[in-house]
Protein backbone atom coordinates (compact mmCIF):
# COMPACT_ATOMS: atom_id res chain seq x y z
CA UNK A 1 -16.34 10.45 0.69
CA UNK A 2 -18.93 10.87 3.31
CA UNK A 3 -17.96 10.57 7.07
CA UNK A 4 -20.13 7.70 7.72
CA UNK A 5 -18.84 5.72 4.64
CA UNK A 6 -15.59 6.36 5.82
CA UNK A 7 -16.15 5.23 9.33
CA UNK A 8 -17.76 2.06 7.91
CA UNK A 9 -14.54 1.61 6.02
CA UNK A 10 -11.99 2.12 8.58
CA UNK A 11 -14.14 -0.24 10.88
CA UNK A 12 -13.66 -3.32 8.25
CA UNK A 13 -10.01 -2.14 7.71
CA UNK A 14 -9.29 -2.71 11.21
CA UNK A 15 -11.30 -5.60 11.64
CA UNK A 16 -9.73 -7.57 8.92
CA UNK A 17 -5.89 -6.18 10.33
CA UNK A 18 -6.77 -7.58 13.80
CA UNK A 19 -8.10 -11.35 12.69
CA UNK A 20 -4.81 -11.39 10.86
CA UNK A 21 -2.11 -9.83 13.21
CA UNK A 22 -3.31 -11.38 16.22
CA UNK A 23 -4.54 -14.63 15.14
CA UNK A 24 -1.09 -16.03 12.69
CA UNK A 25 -1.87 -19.14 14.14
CA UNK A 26 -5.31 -19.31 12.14
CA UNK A 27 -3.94 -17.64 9.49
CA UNK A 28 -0.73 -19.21 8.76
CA UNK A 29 -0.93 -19.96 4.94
CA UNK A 30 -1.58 -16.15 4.65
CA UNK A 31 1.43 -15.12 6.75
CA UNK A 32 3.45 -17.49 4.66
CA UNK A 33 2.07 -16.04 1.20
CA UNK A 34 2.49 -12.19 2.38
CA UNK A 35 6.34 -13.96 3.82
CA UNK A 36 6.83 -14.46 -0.31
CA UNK A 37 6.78 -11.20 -0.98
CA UNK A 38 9.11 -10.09 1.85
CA UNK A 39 6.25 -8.98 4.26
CA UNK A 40 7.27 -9.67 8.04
CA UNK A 41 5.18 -9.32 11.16
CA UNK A 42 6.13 -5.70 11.53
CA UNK A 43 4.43 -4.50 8.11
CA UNK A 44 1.26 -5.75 8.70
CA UNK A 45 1.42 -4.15 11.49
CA UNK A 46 2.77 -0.92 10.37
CA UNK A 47 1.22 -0.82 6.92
CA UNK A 48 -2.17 -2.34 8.56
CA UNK A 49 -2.74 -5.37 6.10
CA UNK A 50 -5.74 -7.53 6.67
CA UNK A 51 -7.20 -10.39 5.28
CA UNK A 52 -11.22 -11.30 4.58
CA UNK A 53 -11.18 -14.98 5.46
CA UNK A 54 -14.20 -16.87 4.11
CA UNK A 55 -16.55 -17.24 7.26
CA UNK A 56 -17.77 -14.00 6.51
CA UNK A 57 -16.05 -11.76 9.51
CA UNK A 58 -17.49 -8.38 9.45
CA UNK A 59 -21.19 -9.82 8.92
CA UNK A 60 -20.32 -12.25 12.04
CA UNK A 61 -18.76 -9.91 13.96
CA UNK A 62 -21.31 -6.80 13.44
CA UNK A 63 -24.51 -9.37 13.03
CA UNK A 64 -26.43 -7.91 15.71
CA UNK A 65 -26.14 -4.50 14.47
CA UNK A 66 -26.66 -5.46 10.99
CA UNK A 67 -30.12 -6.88 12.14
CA UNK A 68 -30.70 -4.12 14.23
CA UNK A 69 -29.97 -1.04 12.17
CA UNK A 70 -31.33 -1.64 8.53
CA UNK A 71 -29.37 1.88 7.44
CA UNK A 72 -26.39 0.17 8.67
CA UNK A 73 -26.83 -3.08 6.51
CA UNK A 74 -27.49 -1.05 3.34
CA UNK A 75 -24.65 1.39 3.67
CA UNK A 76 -23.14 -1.26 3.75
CA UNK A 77 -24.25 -3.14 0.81
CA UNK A 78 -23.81 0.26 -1.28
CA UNK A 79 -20.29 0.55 0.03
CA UNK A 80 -19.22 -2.93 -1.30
CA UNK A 81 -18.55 -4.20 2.12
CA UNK A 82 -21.59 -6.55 1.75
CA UNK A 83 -23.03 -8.60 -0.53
CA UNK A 84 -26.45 -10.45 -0.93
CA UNK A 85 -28.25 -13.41 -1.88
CA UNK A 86 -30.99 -16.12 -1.62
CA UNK A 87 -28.38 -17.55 1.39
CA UNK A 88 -28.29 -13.81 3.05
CA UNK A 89 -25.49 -11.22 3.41
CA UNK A 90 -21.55 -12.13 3.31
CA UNK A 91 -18.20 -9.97 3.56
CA UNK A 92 -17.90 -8.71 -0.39
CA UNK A 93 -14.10 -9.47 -0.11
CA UNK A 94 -13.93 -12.95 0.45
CA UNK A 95 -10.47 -14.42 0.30
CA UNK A 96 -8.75 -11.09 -0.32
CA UNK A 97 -5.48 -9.59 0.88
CA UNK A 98 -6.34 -5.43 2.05
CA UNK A 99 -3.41 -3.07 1.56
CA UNK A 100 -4.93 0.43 3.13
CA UNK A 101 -3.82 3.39 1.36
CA UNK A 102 -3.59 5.99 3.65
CA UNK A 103 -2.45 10.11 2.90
CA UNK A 104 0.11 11.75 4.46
CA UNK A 105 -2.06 12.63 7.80
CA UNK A 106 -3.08 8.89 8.38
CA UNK A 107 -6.45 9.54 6.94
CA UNK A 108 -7.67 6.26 4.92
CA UNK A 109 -8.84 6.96 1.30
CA UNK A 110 -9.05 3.89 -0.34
CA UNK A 111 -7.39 0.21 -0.19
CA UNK A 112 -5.77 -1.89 -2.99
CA UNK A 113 -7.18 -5.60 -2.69
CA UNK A 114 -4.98 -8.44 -3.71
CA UNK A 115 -7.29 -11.91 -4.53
CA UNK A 116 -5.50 -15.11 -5.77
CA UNK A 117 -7.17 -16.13 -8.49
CA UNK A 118 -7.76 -12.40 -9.89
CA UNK A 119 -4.63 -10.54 -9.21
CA UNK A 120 -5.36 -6.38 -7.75
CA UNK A 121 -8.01 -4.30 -7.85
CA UNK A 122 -8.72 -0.90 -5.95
CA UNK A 123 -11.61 -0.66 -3.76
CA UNK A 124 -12.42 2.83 -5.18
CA UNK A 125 -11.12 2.45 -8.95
CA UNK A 126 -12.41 6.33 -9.38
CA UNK A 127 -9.89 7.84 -6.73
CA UNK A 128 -7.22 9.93 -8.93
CA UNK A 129 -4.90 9.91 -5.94
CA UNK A 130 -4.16 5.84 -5.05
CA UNK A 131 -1.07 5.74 -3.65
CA UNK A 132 0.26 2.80 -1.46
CA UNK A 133 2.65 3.44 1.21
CA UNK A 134 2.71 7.40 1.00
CA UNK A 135 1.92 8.26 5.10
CA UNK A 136 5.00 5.69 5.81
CA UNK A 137 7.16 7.61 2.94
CA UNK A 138 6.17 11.07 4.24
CA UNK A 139 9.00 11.67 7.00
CA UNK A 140 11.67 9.87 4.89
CA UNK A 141 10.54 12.03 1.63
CA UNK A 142 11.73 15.13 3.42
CA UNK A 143 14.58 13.71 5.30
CA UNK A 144 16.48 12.92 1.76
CA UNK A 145 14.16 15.04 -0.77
CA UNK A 146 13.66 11.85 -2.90
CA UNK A 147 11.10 9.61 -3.90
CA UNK A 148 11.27 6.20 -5.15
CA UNK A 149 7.70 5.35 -7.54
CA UNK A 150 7.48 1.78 -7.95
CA UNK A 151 5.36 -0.24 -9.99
CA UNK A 152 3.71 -2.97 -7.81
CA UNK A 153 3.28 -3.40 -4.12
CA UNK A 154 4.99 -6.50 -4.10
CA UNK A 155 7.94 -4.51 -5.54
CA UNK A 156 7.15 -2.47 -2.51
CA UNK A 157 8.04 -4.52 0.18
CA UNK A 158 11.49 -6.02 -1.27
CA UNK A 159 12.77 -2.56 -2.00
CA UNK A 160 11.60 -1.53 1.46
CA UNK A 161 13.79 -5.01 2.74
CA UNK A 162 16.85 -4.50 0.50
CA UNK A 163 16.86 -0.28 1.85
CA UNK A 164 16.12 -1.66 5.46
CA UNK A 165 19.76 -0.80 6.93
CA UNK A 166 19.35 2.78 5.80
CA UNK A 167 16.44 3.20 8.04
CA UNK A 168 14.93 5.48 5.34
CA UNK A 169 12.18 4.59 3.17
CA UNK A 170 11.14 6.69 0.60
CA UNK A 171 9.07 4.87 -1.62
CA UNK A 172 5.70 4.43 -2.76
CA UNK A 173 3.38 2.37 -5.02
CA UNK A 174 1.10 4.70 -7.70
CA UNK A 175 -1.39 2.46 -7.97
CA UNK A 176 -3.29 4.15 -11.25
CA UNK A 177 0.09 4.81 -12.88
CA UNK A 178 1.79 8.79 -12.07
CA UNK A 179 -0.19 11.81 -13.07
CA UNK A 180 0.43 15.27 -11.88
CA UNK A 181 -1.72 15.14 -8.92
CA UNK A 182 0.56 12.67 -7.56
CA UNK A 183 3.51 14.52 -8.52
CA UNK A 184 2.51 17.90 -6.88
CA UNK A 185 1.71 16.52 -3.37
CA UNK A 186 5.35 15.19 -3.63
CA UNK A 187 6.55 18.11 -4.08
CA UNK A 188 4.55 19.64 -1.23
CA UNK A 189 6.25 17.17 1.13
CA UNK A 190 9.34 18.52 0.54
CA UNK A 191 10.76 15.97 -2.69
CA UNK A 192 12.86 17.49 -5.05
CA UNK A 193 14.07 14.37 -7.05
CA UNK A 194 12.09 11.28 -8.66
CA UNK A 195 12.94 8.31 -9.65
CA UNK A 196 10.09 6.15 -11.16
CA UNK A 197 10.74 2.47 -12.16
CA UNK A 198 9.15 1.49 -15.58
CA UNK A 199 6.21 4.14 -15.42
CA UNK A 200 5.96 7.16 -17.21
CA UNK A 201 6.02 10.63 -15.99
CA UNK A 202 3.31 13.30 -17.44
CA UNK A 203 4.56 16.91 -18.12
CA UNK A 204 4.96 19.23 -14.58
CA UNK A 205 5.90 22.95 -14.93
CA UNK A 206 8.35 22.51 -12.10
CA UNK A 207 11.66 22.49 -11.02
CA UNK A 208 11.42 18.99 -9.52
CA UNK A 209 14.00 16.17 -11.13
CA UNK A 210 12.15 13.74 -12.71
CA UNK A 211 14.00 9.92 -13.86
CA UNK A 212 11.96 7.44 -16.06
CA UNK A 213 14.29 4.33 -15.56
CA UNK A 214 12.79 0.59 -17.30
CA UNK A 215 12.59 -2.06 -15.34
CA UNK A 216 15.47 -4.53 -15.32
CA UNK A 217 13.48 -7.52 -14.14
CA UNK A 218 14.34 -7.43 -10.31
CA UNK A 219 14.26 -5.10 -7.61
CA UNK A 220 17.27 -5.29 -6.81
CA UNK A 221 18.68 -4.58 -10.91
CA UNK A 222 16.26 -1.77 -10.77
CA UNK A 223 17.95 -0.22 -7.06
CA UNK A 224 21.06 -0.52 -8.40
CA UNK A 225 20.59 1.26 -11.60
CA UNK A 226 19.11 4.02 -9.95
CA UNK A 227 22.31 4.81 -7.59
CA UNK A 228 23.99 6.49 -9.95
CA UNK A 229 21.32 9.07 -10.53
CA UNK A 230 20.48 9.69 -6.67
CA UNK A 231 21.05 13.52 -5.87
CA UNK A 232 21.41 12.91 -2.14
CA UNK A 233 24.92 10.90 -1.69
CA UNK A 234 24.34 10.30 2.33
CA UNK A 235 21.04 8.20 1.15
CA UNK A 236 22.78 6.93 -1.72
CA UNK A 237 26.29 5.52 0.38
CA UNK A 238 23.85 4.35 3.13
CA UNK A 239 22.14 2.09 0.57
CA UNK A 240 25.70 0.77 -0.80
CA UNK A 241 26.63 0.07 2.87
CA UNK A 242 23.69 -1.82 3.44
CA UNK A 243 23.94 -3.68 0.68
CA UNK A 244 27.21 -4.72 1.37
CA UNK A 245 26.16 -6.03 4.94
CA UNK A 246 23.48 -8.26 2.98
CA UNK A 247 26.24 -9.77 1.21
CA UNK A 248 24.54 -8.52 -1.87
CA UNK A 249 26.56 -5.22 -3.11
C-alpha cells in the first residue's frame, strides 16, 4: 500500500483507539460489549481497538483539513474512510468495532471490523496475509516455538484470559483461513509446532509440526484437548498450573 494511504490509515486507527480508551465514560455500552468477550482495559490498549461512534469522528475531528485539502478528502473517500452523500461526507465505519492487524515489526496492514448487525469484515478483503494478534504473538512464538491458530477473534481474547498466568501468549487469529504464506512467516519467527483449532492446514514442504484439532464448542474444550499434543512441556505445565489457580483445571 502506498505511504500516504497508510498514514491516512494509521491516523483513523488511532483516532478511533483514543475516543474509546480515554473516553469509557462515553463509551460504556462498548466497553461492556468488548467486556463479553473477555476484553479488559489493558487490550484495547495493547491490541489498539477503537470504535467509530456515529457522530462521524474523523470527518469532525479532521473537518478543517478535509475542507482545506481536496486531495486529502478524496484519498480519503477512495480509501473507504469516507463516505458521501446529498447530506455531505461521514466516517465509512459507522458503529463498528476496529481490531488493527499489525506484522511482526508493528507496521499496520490492515484491520478486521466487527459491526453488530453484520458480523466481520476485513478492511482490505484482498490482503493474503490477515492475521490478528501476530506482533503481540511474536516474542512468545519464539520463547516456546509454538503457535496457537484460532478461528475467531473473540476466541482470541478468552484463550489469551484462560493462558493469562503463563504470561505467554502465543496465539493468533488467521483471519482468511491458513495458507502457506501464513505458515512460512511462522516459521521464520522461530515456531516449530502448530496447533490450529477447526481450520485446515494446506500442504508445506517443511519440517514444522502441524495439528488440525475440531473444535469442541468452547475455548476452553478446545485448550484442553490440545495439551496433550504440546511439544514444549514448561508451556504446557504452566498452562495446567494456571488453570488450576482459576479453579478451572
Amino acid at each position: 500500500m502506498e505511504q500516504k494511504r497508510l498514514k491516512l490509515l494509521n491516523m483513523a486507527v488511532n483516532l478511533y483507539h483514543d475516543l474509546l480508551y480515554k473516553n469509557k465514560q462515553d463509551y460504556l455500552s462498548q466497553w461492556e460489549f468488548l467486556a463479553k468477550w473477555k476484553i479488559e482495559q489493558l487490550d484495547i490498549r495493547k491490541f489498539k481497538i477503537g470504535y467509530c461512534s456515529p457522530n462521524s469522528p474523523f470527518v469532525k475531528y479532521y473537518a478543517e483539513s478535509l475542507e482545506k485539502y481536496p486531495i486529502l478528502k478524496k484519498e480519503c473517500l477512495s480509501l473507504g474512510l469516507l463516505s458521501e452523500s446529498q447530506e455531505g461526507i461521514k466516517d465509512a465505519l459507522i458503529d463498528t468495532f476496529l481490531f488493527p492487524c499489525f506484522d511482526e515489526q508493528g507496521n499496520l496492514f490492515n484491520i478486521a471490523i466487527y459491526e453488530l448487525k453484520k458480523g466481520w469484515k476485513l478492511f482490505f478483503p484482498e490482503e493474503p496475509l490477515a492475521v490478528f494478534g501476530l506482533k503481540q504473538a511474536t516474542y512468545s512464538f519464539s520463547d516456546c516455538g509454538l503457535a496457537f491458530l484460532l478461528p475467531d477473534i473473540k476466541d482470541f481474547f478468552v484463550f489469551q484470559n484462560l493462558i493469562f498466568p503463563t504470561g505467554i501468549n502465543p496465539s493468533i487469529v488467521c483471519l482468511k483461513g491458513i495458507n502457506n504464506l501464513i505458515l512460512e512467516k511462522l516459521e521464520l519467527l522461530g515456531v516449530k509446532q502448530i496447533i490450529a483449532i477447526a481450520q485446515e492446514i494446506p500442504p508445506l514442504e517443511t519440517d514444522l509440526e502441524t495439528i488440525v484439532l475440531p473444535d469442541k464448542g468452547s475455548v476452553l474444550a478446545n485448550l484442553k484437548a490440545a495439551l496433550p499434543y504440546l511439544a514444549n512441556q514448561r508451556f504446557r505445565r504452566l498452562i495446567e498450573v494456571g488453570l488450576e489457580i482459576k479453579n478451572i483445571g
